[in-house]
Each structure stands twice: as structure tokens, then as C-alpha cells.
PDB file of N, CA and C in Angstrom:
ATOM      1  N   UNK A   1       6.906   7.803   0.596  1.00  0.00           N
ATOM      2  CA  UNK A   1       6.331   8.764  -0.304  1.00  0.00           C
ATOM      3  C   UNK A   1       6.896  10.144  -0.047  1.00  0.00           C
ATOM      4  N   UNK A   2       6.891  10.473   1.424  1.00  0.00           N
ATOM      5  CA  UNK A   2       7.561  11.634   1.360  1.00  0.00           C
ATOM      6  C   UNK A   2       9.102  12.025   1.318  1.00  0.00           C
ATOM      7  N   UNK A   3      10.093  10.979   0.853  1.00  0.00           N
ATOM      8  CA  UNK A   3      11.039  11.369   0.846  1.00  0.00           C
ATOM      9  C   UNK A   3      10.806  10.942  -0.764  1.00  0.00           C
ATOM     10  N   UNK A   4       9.920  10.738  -1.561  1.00  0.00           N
ATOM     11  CA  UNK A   4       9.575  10.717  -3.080  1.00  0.00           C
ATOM     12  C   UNK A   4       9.391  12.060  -3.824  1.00  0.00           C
ATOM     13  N   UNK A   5       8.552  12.898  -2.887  1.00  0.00           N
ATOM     14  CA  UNK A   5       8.334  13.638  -3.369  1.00  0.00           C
ATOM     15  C   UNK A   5       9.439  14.973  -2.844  1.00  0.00           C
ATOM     16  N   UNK A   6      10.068  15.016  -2.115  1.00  0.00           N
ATOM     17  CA  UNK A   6      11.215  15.656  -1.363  1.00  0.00           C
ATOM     18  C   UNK A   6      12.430  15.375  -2.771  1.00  0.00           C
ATOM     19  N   UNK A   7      12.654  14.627  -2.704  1.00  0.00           N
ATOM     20  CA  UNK A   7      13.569  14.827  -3.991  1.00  0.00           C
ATOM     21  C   UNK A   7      13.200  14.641  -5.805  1.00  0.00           C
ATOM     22  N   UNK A   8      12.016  14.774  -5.725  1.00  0.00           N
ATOM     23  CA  UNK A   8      11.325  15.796  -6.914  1.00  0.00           C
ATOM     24  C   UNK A   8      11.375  16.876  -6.718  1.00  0.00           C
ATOM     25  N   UNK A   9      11.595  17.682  -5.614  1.00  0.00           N
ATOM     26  CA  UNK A   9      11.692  19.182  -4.799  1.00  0.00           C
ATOM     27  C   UNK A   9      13.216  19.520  -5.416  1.00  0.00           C
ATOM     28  N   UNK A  10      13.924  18.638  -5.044  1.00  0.00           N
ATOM     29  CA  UNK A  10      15.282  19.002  -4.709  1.00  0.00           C
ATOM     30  C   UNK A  10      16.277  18.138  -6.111  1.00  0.00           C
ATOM     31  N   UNK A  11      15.439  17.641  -7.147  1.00  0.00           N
ATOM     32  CA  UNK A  11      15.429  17.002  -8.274  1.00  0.00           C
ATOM     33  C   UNK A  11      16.936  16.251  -8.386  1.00  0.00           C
ATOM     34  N   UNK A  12      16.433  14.852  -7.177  1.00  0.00           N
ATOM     35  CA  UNK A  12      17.509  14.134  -6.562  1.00  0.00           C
ATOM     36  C   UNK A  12      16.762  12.639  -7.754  1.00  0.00           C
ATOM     37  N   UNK A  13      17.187  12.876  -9.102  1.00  0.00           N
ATOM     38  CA  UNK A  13      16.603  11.659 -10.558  1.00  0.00           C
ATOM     39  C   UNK A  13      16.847  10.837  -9.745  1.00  0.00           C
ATOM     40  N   UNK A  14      18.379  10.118  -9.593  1.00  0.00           N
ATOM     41  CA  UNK A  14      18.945   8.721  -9.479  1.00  0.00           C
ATOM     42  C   UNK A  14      18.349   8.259  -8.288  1.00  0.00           C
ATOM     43  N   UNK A  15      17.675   9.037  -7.069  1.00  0.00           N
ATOM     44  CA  UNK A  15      17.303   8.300  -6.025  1.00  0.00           C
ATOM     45  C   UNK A  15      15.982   8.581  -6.208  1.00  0.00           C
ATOM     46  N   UNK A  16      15.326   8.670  -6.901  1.00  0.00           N
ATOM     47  CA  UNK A  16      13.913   8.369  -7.525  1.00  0.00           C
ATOM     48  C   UNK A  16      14.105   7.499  -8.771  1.00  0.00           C
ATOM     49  N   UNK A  17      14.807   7.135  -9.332  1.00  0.00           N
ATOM     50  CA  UNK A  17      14.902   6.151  -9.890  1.00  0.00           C
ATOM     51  C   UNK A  17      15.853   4.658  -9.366  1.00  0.00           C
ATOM     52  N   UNK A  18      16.691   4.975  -8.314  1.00  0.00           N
ATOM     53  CA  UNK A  18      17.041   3.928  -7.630  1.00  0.00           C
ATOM     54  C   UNK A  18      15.476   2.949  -6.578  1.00  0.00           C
ATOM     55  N   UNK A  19      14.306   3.962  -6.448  1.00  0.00           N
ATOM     56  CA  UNK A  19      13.626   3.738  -5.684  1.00  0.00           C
ATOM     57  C   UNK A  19      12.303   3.230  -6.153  1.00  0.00           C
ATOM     58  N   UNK A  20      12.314   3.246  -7.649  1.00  0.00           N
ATOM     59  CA  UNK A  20      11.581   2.597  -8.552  1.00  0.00           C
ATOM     60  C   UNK A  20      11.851   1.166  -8.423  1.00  0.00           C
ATOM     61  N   UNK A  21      10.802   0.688  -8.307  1.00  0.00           N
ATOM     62  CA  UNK A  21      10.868  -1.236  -8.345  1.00  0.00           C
ATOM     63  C   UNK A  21      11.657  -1.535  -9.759  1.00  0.00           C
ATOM     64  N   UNK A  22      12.854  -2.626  -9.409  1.00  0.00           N
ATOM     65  CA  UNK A  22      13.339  -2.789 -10.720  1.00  0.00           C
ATOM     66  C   UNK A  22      12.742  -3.342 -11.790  1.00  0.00           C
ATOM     67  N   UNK A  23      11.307  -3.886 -11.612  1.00  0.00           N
ATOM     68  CA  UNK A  23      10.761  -4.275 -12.975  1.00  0.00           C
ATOM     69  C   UNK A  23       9.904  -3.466 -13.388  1.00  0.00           C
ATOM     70  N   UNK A  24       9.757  -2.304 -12.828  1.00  0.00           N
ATOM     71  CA  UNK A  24       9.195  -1.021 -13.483  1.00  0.00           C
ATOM     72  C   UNK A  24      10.385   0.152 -14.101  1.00  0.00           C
ATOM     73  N   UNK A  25      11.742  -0.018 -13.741  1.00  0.00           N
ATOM     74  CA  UNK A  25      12.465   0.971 -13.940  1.00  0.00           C
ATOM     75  C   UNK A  25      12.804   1.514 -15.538  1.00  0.00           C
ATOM     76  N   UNK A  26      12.303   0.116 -16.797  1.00  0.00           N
ATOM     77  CA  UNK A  26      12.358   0.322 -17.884  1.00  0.00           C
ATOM     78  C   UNK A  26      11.819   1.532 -18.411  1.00  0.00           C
ATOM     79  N   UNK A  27      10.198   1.219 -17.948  1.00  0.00           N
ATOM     80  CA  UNK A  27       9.011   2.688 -18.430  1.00  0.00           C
ATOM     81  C   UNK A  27       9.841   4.179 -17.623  1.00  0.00           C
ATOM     82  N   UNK A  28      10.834   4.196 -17.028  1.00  0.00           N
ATOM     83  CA  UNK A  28      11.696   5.651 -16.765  1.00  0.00           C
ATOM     84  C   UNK A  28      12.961   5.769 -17.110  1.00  0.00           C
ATOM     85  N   UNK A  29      13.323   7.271 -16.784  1.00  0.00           N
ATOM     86  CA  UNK A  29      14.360   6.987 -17.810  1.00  0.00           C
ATOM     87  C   UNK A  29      14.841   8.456 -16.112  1.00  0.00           C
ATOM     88  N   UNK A  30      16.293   8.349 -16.290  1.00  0.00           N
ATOM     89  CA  UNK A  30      16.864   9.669 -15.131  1.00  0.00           C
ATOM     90  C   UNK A  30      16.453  10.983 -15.763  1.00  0.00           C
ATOM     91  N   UNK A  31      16.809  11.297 -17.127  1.00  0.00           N
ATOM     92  CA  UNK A  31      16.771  12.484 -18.110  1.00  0.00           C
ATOM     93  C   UNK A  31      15.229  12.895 -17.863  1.00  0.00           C
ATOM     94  N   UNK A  32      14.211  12.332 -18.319  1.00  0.00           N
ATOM     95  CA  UNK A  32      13.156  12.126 -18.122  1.00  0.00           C
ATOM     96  C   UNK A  32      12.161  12.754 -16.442  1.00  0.00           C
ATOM     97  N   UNK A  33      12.793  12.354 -15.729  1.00  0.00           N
ATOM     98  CA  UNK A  33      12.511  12.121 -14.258  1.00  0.00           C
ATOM     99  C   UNK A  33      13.234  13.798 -13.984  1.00  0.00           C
ATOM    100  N   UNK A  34      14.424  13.902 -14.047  1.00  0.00           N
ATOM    101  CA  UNK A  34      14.932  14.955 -13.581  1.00  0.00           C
ATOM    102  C   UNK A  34      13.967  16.577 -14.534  1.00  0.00           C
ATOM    103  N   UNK A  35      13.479  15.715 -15.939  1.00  0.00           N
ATOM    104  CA  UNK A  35      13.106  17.048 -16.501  1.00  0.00           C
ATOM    105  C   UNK A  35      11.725  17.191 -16.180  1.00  0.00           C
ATOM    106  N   UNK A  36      10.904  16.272 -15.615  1.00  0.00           N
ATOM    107  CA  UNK A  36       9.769  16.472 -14.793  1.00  0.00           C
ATOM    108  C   UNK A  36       9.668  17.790 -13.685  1.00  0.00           C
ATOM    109  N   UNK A  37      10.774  17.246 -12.429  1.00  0.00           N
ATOM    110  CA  UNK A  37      11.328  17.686 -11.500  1.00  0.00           C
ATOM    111  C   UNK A  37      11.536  18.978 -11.520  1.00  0.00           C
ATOM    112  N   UNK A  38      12.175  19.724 -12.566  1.00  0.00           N
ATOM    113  CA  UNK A  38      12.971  20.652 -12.455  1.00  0.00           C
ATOM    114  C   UNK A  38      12.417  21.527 -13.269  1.00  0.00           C
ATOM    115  N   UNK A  39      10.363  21.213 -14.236  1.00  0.00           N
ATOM    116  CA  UNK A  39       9.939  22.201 -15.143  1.00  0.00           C
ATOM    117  C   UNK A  39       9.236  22.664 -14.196  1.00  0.00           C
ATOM    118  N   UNK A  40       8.700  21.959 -12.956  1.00  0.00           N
ATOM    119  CA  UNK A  40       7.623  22.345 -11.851  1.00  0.00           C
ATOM    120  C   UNK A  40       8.916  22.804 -10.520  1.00  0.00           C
ATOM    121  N   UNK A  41       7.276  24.282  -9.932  1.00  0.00           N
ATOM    122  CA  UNK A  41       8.320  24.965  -8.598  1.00  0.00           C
ATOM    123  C   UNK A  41       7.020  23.863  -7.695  1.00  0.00           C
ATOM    124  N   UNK A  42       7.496  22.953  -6.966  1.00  0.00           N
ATOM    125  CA  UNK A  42       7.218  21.674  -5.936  1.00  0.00           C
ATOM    126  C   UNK A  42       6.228  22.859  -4.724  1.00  0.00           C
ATOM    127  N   UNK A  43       5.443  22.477  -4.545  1.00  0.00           N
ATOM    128  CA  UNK A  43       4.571  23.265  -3.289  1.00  0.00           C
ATOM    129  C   UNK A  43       4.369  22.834  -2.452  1.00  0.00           C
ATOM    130  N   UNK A  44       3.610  21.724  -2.127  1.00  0.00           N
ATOM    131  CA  UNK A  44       3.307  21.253  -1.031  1.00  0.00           C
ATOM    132  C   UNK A  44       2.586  19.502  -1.229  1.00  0.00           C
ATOM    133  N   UNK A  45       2.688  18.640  -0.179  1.00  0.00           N
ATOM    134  CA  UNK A  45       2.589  17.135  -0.058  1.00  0.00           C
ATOM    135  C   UNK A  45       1.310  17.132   0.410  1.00  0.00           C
ATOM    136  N   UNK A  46       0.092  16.322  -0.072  1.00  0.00           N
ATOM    137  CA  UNK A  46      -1.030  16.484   0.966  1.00  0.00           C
ATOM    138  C   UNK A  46      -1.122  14.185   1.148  1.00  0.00           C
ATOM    139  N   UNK A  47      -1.025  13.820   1.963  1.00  0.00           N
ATOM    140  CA  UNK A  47      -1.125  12.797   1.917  1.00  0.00           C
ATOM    141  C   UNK A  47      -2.590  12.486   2.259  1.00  0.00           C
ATOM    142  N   UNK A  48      -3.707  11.663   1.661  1.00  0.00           N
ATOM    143  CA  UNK A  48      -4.706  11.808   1.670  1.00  0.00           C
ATOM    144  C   UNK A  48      -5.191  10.470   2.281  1.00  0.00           C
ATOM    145  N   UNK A  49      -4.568   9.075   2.013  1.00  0.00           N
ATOM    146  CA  UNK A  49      -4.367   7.986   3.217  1.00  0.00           C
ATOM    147  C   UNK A  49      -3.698   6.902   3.151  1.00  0.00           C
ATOM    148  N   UNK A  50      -3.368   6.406   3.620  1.00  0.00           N
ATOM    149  CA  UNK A  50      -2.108   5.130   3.257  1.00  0.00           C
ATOM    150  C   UNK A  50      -2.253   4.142   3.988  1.00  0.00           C
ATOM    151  N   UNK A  51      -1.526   2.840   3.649  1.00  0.00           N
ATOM    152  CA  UNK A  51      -1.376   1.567   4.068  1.00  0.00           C
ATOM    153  C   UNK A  51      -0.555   0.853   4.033  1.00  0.00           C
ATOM    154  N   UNK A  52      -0.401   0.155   4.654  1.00  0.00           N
ATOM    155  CA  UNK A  52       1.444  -0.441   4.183  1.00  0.00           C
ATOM    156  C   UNK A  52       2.075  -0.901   3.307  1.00  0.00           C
ATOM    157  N   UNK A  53       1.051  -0.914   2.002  1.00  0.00           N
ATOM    158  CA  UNK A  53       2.333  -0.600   0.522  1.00  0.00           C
ATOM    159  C   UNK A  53       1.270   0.417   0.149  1.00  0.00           C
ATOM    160  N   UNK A  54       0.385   1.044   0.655  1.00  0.00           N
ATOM    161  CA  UNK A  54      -0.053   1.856  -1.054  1.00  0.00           C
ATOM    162  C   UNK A  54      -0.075   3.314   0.037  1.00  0.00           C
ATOM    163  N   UNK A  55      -0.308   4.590  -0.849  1.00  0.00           N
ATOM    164  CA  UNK A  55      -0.563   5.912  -0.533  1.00  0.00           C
ATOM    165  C   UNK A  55      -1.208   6.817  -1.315  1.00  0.00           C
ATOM    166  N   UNK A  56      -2.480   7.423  -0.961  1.00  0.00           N
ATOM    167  CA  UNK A  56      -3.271   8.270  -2.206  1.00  0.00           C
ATOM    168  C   UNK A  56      -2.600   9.465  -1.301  1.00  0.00           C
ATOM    169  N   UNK A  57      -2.518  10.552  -2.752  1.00  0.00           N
ATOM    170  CA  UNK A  57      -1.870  11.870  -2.258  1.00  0.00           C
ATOM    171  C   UNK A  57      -1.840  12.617  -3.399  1.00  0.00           C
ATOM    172  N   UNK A  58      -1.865  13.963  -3.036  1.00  0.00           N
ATOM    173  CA  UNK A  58      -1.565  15.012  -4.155  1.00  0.00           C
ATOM    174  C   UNK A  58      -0.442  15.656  -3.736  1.00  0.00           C
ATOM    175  N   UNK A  59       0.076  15.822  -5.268  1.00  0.00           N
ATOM    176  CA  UNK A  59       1.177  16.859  -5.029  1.00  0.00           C
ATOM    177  C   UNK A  59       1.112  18.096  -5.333  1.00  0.00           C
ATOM    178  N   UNK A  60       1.323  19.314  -4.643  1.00  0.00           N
ATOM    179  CA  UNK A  60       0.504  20.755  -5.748  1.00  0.00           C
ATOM    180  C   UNK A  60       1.966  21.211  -6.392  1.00  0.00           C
ATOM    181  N   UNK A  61       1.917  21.851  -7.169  1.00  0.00           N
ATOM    182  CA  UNK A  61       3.122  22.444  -7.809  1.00  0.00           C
ATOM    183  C   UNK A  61       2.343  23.304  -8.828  1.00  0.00           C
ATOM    184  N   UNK A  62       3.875  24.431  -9.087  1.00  0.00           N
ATOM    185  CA  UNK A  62       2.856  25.342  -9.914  1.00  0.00           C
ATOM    186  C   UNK A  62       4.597  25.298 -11.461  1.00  0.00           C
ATOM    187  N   UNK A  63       3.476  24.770 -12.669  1.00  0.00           N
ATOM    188  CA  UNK A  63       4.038  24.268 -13.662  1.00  0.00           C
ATOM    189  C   UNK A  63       4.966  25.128 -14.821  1.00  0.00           C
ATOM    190  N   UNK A  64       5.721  24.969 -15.831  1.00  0.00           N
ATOM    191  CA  UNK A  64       6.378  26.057 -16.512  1.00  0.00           C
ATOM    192  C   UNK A  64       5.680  27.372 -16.644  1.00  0.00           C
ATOM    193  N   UNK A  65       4.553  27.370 -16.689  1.00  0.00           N
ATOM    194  CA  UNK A  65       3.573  28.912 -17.119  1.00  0.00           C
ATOM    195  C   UNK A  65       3.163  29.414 -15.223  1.00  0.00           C
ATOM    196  N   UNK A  66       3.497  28.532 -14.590  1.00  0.00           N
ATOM    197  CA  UNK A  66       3.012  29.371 -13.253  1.00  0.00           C
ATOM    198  C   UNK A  66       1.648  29.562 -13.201  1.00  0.00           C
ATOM    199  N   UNK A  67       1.121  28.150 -13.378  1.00  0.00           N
ATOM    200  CA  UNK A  67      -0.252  28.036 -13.109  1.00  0.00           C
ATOM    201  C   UNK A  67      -0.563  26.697 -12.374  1.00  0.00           C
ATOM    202  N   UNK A  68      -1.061  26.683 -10.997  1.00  0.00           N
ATOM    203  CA  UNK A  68      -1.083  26.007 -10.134  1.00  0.00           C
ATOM    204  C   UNK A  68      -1.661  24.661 -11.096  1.00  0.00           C
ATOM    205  N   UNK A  69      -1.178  23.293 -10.360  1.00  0.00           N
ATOM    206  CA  UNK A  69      -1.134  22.045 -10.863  1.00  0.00           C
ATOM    207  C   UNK A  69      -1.426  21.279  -9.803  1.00  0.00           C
ATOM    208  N   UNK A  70      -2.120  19.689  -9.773  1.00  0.00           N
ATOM    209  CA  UNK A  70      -2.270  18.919  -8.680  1.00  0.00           C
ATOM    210  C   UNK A  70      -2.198  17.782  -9.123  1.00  0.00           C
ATOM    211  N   UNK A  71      -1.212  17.143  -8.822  1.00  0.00           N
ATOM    212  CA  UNK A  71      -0.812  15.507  -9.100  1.00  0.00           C
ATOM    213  C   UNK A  71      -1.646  14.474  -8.258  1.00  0.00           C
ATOM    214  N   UNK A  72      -2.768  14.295  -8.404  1.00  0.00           N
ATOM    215  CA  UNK A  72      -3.400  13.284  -7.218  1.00  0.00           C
ATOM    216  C   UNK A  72      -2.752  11.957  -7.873  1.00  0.00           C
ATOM    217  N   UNK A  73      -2.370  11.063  -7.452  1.00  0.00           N
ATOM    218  CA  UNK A  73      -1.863   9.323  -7.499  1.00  0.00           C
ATOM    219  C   UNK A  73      -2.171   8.740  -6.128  1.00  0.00           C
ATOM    220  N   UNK A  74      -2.545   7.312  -6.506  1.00  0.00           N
ATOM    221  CA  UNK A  74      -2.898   6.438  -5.558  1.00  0.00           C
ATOM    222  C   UNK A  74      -1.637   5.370  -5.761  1.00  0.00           C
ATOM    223  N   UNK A  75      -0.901   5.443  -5.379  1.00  0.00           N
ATOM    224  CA  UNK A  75       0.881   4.817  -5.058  1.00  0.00           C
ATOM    225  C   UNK A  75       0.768   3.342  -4.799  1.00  0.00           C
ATOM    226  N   UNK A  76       1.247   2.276  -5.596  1.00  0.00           N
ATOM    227  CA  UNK A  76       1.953   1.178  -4.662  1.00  0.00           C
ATOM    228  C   UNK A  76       3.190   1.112  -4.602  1.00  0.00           C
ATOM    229  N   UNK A  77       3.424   0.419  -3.475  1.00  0.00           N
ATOM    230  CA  UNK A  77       4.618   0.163  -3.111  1.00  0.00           C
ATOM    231  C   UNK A  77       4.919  -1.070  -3.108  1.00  0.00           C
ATOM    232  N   UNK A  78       6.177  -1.659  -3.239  1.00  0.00           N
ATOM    233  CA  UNK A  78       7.243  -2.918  -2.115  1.00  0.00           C
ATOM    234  C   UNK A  78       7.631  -2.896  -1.646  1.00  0.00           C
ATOM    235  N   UNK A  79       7.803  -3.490  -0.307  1.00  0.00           N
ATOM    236  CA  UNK A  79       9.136  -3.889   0.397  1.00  0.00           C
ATOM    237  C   UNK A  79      10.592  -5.035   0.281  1.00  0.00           C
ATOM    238  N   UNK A  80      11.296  -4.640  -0.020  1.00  0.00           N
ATOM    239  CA  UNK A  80      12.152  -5.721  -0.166  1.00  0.00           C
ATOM    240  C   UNK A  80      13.594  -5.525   0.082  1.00  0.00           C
ATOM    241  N   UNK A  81      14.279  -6.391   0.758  1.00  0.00           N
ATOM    242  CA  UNK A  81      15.170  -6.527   1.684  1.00  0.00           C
ATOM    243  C   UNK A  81      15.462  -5.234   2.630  1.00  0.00           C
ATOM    244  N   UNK A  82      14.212  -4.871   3.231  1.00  0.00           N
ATOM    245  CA  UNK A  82      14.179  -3.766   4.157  1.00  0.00           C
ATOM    246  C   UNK A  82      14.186  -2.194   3.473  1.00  0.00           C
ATOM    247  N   UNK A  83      13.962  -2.749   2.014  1.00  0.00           N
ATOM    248  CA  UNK A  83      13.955  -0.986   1.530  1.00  0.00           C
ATOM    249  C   UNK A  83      12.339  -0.899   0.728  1.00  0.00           C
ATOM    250  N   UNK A  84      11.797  -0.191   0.440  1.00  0.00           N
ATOM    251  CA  UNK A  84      10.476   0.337  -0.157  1.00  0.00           C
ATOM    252  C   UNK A  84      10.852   0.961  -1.534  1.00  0.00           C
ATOM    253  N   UNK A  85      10.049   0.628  -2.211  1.00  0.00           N
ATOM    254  CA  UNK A  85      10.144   0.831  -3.968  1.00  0.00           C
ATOM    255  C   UNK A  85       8.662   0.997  -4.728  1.00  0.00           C
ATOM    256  N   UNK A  86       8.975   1.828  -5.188  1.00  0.00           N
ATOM    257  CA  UNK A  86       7.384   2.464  -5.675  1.00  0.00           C
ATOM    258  C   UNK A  86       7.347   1.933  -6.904  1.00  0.00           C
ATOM    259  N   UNK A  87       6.254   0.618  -6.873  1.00  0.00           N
ATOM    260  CA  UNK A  87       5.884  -0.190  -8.186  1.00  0.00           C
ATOM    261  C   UNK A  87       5.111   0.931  -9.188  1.00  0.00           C
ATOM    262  N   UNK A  88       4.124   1.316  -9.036  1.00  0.00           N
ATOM    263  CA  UNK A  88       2.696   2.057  -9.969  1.00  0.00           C
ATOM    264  C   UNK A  88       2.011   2.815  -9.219  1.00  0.00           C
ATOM    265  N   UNK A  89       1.283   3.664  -9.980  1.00  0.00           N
ATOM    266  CA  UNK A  89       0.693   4.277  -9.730  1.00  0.00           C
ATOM    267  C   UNK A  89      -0.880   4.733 -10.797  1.00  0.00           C
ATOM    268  N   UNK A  90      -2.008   4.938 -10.122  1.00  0.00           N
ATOM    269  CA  UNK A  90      -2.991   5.510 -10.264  1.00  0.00           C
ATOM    270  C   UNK A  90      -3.495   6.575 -10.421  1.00  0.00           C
ATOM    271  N   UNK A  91      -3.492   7.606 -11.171  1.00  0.00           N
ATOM    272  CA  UNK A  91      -3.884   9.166 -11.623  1.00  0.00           C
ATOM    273  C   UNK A  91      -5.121   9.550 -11.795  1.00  0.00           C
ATOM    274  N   UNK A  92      -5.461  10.177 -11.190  1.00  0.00           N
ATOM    275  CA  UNK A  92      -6.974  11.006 -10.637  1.00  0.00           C
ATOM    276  C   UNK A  92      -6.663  12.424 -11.755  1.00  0.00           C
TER     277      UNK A  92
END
């Protein structure tokens, strides 16, 4: 998660979309992902608790108008062939 949200910071699309489970990668698109990334200034990670595929967490960022924002998601994950891939997610 935190190298998920580290390159939403640093609006690194292809390895947030390489890191998308491939049977979720349809519902995204790179264009998409990068223009998320790059309308928000990224603030800070609060990880709120995790388990070995899932993670609830907020992300704060403050949005095109510069008015603070909070992404809470409750994350799953996979593992597969030693790498982690973020299936879905849950929005608070």
C-alpha cells in the first residue's frame, strides 16, 4: 500500500497500473490513473490496520481548489508469484 500510494505522489500510472490485479485492470485506464494523481498535491498516508491481503487507510490530499480531501479505502490485495496486486477496494 505504501509504495501505492508513493507513486500517486510521484504519479508513477504504469506501476500502479502494472500493480492492479489483471482481472481488475479493465475498470482502469493509465490516462485516467495518472490524471487522478497529478489533479491532487498527495499529503500524507495514515494506515489505519491491515492483514495479509487487505489494508484500511486514508489518504489526505488537498484537491484542484486546495481544499483538504480524505480518501479512506479498505484495500484487498493478492499475492501471486511473489508480487502483491491490489484487487478492490471499499470507500468510506
Amino acid at each position: 500500500m505504501k509504495s501505492r500510494y508513493s507513486a500517486y505522489a510521484t504519479n508513477q500510472a504504469d506501476y500502479l497500473w502494472e500493480t492492479t490485479h489483471s482481472s481488475q485492470r479493465k475498470f482502469y485506464s493509465k490516462t485516467d490513473i495518472s490524471q487522478w494523481a497529478t489533479a491532487n498535491e498527495w499529503q500524507k498516508l495514515e494506515i489505519i490496520s491491515a492483514t495479509e491481503n487487505t489494508v484500511e487507510f486514508k489518504a489526505y490530499y488537498l484537491d484542484e481548489n486546495k481544499l483538504n480531501q480524505i480518501h479512506h479505502e479498505f484495500s484487498t490485495f493478492k499475492k501471486e508469484n511473489g508480487t502483491w496486486f491490489y484487487v478492490d477496494g471499499k470507500f468510506y
